[in-house]
N, C-alpha and C. Protein backbone atom coordinates (compact mmCIF):
# COMPACT_ATOMS: atom_id res chain seq x y z
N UNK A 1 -46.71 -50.92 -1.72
CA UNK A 1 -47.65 -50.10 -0.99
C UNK A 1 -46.99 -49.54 0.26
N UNK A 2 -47.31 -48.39 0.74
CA UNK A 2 -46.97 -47.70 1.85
C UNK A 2 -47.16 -48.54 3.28
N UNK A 3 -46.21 -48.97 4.21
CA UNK A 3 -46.96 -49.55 5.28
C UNK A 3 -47.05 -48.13 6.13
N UNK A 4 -46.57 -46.84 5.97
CA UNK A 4 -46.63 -46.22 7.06
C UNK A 4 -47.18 -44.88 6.25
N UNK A 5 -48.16 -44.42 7.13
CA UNK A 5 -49.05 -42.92 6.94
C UNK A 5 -48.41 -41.82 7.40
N UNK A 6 -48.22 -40.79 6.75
CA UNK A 6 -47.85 -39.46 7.18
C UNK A 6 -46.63 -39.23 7.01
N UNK A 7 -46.16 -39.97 5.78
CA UNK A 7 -44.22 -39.66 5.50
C UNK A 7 -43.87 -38.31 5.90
N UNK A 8 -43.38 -37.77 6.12
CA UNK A 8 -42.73 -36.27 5.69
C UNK A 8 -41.59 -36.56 5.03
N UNK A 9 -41.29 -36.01 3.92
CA UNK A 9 -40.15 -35.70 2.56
C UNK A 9 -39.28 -34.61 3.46
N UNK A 10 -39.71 -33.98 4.31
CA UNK A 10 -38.68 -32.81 4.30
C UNK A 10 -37.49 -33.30 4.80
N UNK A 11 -36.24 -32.86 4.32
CA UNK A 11 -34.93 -33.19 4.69
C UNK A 11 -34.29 -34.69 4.41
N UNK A 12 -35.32 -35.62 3.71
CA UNK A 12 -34.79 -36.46 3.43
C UNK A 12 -33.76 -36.42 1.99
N UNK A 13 -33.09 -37.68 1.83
CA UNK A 13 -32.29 -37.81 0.77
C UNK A 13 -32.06 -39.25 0.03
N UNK A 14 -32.17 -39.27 -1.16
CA UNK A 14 -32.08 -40.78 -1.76
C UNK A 14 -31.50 -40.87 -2.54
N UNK A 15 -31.18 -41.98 -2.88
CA UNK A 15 -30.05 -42.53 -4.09
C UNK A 15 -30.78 -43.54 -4.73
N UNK A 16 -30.95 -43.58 -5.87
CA UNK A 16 -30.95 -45.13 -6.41
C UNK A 16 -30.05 -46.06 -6.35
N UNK A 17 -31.14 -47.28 -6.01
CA UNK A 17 -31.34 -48.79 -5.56
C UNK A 17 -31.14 -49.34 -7.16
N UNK A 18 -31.83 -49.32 -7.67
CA UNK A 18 -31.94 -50.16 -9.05
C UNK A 18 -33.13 -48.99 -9.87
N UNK A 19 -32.07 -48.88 -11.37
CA UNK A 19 -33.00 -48.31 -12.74
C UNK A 19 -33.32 -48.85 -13.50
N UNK A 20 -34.06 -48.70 -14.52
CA UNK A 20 -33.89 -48.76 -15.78
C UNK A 20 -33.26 -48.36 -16.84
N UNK A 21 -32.92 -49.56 -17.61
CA UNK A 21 -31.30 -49.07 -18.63
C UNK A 21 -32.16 -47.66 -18.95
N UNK A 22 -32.80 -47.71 -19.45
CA UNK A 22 -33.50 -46.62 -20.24
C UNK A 22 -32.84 -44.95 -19.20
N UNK A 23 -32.79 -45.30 -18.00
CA UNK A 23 -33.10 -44.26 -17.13
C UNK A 23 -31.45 -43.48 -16.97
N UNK A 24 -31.02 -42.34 -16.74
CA UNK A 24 -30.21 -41.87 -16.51
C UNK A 24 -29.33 -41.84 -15.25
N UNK A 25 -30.08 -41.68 -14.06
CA UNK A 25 -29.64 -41.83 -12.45
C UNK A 25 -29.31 -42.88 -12.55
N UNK A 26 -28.11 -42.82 -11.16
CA UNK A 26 -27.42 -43.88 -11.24
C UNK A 26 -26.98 -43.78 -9.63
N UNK A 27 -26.25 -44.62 -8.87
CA UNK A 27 -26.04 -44.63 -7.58
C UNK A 27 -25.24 -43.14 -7.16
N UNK A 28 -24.77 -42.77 -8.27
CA UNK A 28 -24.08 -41.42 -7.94
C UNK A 28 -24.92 -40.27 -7.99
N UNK A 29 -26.36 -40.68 -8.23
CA UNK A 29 -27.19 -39.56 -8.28
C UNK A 29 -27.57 -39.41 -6.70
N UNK A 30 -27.97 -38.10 -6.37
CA UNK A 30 -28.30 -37.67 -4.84
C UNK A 30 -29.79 -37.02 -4.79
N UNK A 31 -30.72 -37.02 -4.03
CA UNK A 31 -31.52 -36.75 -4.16
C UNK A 31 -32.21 -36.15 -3.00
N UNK A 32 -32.39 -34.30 -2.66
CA UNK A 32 -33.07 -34.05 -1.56
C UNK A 32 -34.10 -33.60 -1.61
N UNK A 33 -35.19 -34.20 -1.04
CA UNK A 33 -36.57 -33.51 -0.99
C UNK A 33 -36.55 -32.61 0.19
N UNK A 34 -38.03 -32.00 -0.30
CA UNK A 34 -38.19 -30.96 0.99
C UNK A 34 -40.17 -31.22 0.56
N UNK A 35 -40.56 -30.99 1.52
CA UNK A 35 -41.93 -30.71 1.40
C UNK A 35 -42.14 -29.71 2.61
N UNK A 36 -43.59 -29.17 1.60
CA UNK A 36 -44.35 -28.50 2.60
C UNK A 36 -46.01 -28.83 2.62
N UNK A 37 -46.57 -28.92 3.64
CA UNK A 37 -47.97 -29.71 3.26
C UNK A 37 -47.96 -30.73 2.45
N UNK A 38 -49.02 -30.71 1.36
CA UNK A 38 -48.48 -31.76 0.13
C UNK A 38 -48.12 -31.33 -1.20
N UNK A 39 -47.27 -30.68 -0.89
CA UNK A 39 -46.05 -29.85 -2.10
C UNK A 39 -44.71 -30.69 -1.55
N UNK A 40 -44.46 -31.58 -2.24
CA UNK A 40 -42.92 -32.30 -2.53
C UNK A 40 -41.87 -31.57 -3.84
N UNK A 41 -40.70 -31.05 -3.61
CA UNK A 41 -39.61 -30.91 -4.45
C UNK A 41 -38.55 -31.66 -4.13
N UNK A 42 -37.42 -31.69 -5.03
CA UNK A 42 -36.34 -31.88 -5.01
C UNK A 42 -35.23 -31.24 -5.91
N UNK A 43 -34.03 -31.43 -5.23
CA UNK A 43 -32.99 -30.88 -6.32
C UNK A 43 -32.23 -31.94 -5.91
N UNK A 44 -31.92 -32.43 -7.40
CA UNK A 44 -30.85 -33.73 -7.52
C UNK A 44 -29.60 -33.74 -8.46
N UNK A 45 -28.69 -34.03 -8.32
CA UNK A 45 -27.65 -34.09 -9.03
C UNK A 45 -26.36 -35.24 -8.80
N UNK A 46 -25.50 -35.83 -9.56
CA UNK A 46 -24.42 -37.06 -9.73
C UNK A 46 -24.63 -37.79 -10.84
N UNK A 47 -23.54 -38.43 -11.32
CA UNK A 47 -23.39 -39.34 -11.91
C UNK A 47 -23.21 -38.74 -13.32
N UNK A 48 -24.52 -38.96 -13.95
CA UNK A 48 -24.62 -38.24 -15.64
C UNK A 48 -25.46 -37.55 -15.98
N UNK A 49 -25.54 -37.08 -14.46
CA UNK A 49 -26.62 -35.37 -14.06
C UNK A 49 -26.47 -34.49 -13.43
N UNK A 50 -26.06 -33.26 -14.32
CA UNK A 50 -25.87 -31.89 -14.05
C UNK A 50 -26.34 -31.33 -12.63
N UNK A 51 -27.61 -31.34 -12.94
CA UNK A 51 -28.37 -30.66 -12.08
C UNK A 51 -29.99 -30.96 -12.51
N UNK A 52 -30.98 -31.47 -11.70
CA UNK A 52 -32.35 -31.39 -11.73
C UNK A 52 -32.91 -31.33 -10.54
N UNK A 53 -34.42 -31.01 -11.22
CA UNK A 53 -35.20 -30.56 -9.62
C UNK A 53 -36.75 -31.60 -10.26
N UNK A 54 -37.19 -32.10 -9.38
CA UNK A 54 -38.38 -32.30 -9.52
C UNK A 54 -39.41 -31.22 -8.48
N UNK A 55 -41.00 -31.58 -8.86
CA UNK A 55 -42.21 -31.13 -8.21
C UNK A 55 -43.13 -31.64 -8.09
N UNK A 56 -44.34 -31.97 -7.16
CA UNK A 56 -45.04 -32.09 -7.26
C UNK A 56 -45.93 -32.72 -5.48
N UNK A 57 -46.85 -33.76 -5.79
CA UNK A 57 -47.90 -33.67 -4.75
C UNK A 57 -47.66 -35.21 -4.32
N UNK A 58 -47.66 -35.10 -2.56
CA UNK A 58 -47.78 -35.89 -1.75
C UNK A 58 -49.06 -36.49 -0.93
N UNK A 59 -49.74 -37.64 -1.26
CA UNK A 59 -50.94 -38.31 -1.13
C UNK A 59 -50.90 -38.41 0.51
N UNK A 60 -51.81 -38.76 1.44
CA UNK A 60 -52.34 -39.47 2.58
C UNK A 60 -51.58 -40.29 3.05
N UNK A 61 -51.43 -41.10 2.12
CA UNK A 61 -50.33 -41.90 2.26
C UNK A 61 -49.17 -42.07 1.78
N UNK A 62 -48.56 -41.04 1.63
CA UNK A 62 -46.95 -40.72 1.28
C UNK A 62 -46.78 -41.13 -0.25
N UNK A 63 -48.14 -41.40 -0.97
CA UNK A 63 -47.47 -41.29 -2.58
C UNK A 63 -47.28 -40.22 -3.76
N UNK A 64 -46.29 -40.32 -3.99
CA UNK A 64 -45.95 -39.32 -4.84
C UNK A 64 -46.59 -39.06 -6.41
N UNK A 65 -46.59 -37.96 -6.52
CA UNK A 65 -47.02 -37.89 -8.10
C UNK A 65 -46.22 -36.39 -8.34
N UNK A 66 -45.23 -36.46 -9.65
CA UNK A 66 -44.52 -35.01 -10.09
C UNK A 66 -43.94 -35.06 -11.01
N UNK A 67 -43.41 -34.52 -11.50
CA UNK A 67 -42.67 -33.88 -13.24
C UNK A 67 -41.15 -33.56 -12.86
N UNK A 68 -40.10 -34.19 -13.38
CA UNK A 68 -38.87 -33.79 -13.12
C UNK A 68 -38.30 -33.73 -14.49
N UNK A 69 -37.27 -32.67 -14.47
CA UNK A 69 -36.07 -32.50 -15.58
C UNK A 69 -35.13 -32.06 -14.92
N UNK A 70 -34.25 -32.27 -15.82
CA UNK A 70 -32.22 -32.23 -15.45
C UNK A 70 -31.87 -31.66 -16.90
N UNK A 71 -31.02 -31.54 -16.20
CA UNK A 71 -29.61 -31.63 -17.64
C UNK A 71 -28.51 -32.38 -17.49
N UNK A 72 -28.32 -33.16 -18.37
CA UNK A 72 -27.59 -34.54 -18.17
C UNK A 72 -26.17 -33.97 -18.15
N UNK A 73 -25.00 -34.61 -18.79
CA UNK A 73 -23.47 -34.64 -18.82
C UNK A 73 -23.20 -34.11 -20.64
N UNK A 74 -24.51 -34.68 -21.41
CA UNK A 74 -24.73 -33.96 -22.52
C UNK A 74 -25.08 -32.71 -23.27
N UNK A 75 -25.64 -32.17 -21.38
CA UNK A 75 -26.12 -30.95 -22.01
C UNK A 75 -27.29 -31.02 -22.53
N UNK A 76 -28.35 -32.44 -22.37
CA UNK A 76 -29.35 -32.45 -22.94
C UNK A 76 -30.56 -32.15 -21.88
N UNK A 77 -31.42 -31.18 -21.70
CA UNK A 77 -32.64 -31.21 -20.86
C UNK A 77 -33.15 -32.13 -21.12
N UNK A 78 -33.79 -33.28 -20.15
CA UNK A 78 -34.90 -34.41 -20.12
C UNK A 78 -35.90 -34.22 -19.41
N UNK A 79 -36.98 -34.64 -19.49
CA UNK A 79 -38.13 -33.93 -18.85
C UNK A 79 -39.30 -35.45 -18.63
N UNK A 80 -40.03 -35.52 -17.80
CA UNK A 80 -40.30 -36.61 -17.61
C UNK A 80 -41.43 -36.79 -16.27
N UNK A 81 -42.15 -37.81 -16.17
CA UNK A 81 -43.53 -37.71 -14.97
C UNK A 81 -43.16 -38.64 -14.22
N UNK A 82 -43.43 -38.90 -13.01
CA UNK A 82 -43.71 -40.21 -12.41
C UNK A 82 -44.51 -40.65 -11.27
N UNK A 83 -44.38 -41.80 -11.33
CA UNK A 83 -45.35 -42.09 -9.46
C UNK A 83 -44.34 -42.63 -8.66
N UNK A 84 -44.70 -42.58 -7.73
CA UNK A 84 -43.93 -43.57 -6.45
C UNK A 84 -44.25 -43.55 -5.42
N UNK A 85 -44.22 -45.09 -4.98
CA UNK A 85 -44.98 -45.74 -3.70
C UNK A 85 -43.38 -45.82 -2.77
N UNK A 86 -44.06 -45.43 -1.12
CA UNK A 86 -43.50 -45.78 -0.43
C UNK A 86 -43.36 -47.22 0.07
N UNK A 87 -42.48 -47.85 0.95
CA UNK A 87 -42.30 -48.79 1.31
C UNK A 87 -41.18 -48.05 2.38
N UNK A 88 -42.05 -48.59 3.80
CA UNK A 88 -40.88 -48.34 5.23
C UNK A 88 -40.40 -49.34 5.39
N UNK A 89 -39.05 -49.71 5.47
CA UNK A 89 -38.86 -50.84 5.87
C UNK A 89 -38.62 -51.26 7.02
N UNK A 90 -37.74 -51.87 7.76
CA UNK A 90 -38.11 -52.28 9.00
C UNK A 90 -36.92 -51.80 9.96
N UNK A 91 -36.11 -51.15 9.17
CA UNK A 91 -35.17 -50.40 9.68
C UNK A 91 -35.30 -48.83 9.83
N UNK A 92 -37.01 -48.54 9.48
CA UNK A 92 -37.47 -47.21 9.04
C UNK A 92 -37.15 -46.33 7.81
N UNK A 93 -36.45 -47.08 7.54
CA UNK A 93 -35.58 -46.36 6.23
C UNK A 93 -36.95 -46.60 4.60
N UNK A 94 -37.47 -45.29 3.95
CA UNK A 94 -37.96 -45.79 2.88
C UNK A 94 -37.16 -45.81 1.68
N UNK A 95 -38.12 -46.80 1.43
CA UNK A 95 -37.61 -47.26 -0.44
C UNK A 95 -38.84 -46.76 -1.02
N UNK A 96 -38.21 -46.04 -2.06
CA UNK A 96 -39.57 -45.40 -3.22
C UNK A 96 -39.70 -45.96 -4.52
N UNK A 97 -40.49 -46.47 -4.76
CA UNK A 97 -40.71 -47.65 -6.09
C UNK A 97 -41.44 -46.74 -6.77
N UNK A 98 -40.90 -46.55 -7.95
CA UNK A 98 -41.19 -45.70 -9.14
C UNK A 98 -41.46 -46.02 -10.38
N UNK A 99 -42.71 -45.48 -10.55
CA UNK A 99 -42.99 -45.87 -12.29
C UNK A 99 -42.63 -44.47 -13.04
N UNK A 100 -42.10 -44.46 -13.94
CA UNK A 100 -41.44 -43.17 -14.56
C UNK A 100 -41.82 -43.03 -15.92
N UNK A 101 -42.03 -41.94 -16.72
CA UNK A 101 -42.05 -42.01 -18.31
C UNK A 101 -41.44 -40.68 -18.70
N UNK A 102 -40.48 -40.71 -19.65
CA UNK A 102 -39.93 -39.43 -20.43
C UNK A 102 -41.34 -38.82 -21.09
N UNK A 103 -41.30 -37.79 -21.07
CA UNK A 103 -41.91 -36.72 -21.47
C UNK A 103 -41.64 -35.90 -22.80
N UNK A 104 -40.17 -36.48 -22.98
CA UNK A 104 -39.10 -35.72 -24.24
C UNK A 104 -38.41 -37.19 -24.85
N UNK A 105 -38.17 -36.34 -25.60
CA UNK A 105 -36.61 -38.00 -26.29
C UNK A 105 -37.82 -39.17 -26.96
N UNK A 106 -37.70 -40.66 -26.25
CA UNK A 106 -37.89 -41.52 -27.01
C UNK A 106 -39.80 -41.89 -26.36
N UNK A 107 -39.85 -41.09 -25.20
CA UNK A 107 -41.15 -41.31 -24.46
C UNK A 107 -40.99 -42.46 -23.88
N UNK A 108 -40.07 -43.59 -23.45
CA UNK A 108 -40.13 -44.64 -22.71
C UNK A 108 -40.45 -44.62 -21.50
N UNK A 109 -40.69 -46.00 -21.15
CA UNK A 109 -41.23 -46.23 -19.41
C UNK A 109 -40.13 -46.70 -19.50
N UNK A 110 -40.25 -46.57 -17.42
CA UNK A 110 -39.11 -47.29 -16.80
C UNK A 110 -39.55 -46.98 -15.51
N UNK A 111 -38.47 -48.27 -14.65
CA UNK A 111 -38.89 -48.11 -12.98
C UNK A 111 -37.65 -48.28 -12.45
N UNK A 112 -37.87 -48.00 -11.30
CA UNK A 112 -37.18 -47.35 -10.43
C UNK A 112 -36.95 -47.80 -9.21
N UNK A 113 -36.59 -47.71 -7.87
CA UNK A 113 -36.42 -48.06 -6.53
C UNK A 113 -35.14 -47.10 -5.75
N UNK A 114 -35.36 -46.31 -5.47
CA UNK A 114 -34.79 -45.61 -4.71
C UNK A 114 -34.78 -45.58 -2.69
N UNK A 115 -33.75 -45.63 -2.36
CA UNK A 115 -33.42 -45.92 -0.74
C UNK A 115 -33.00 -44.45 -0.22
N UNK A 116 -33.12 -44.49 1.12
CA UNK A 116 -33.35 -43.29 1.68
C UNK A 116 -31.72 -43.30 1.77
N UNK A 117 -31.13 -42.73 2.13
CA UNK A 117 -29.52 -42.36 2.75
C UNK A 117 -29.81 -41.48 4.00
């Protein structure tokens, strides 16, 4: 759960903390949001991803809800939904805990934890 109200996404950047095998990102993935109001994007790319962007909407309390695809190292578009809860930690820095599901491919769940950089 969020301990802190009123995140702003803009200009931040994250990496994953820990995936799921299932999941593609990897510590070499980079991740910058931008928001405006509660419109959250990103464009992300590393590791065994080309290039992706996610979209979507930022809650009251800094939770996320949006649709992201990439194109992997295969050349394969993946496409996919997720949620994610903030967590500030005590160094101010958030961690975003993510529940994720493909949208394409095999339809699996998987989670997530991503740290601010």
């Amino acid at each position: 759960m969020a301990n802190e109200n009123n995140i702003d996404y803009d200009g931040k950047s994250f990496i994953p903390k820990l995936n799921s095998v299932n999941g593609e990102v990897s510590e070499q993935t980079v991740f910058h949001y931008h928001q405006k109001g509660t419109v959250i994007w990103a464009e992300y790319a590393g590791g065994d991803i080309l290039k992706g962007f996610l979209i979507g909407t930022v809650d009251e309390a800094g939770m996320l809800d949006f649709t992201y695809q990439h194109l992997n190292i295969k050349k394969e578009i993946k496409i996919g939904k997720c949620h994610s809860i903030p967590v500030v930690l005590k160094d101010n820095c958030i961690e975003l805990h993510e529940q994720w599901q493909w949208l394409n491919g095999d339809h699996s769940k998987g989670t997530s934890i991503l740290i601010e950089i």
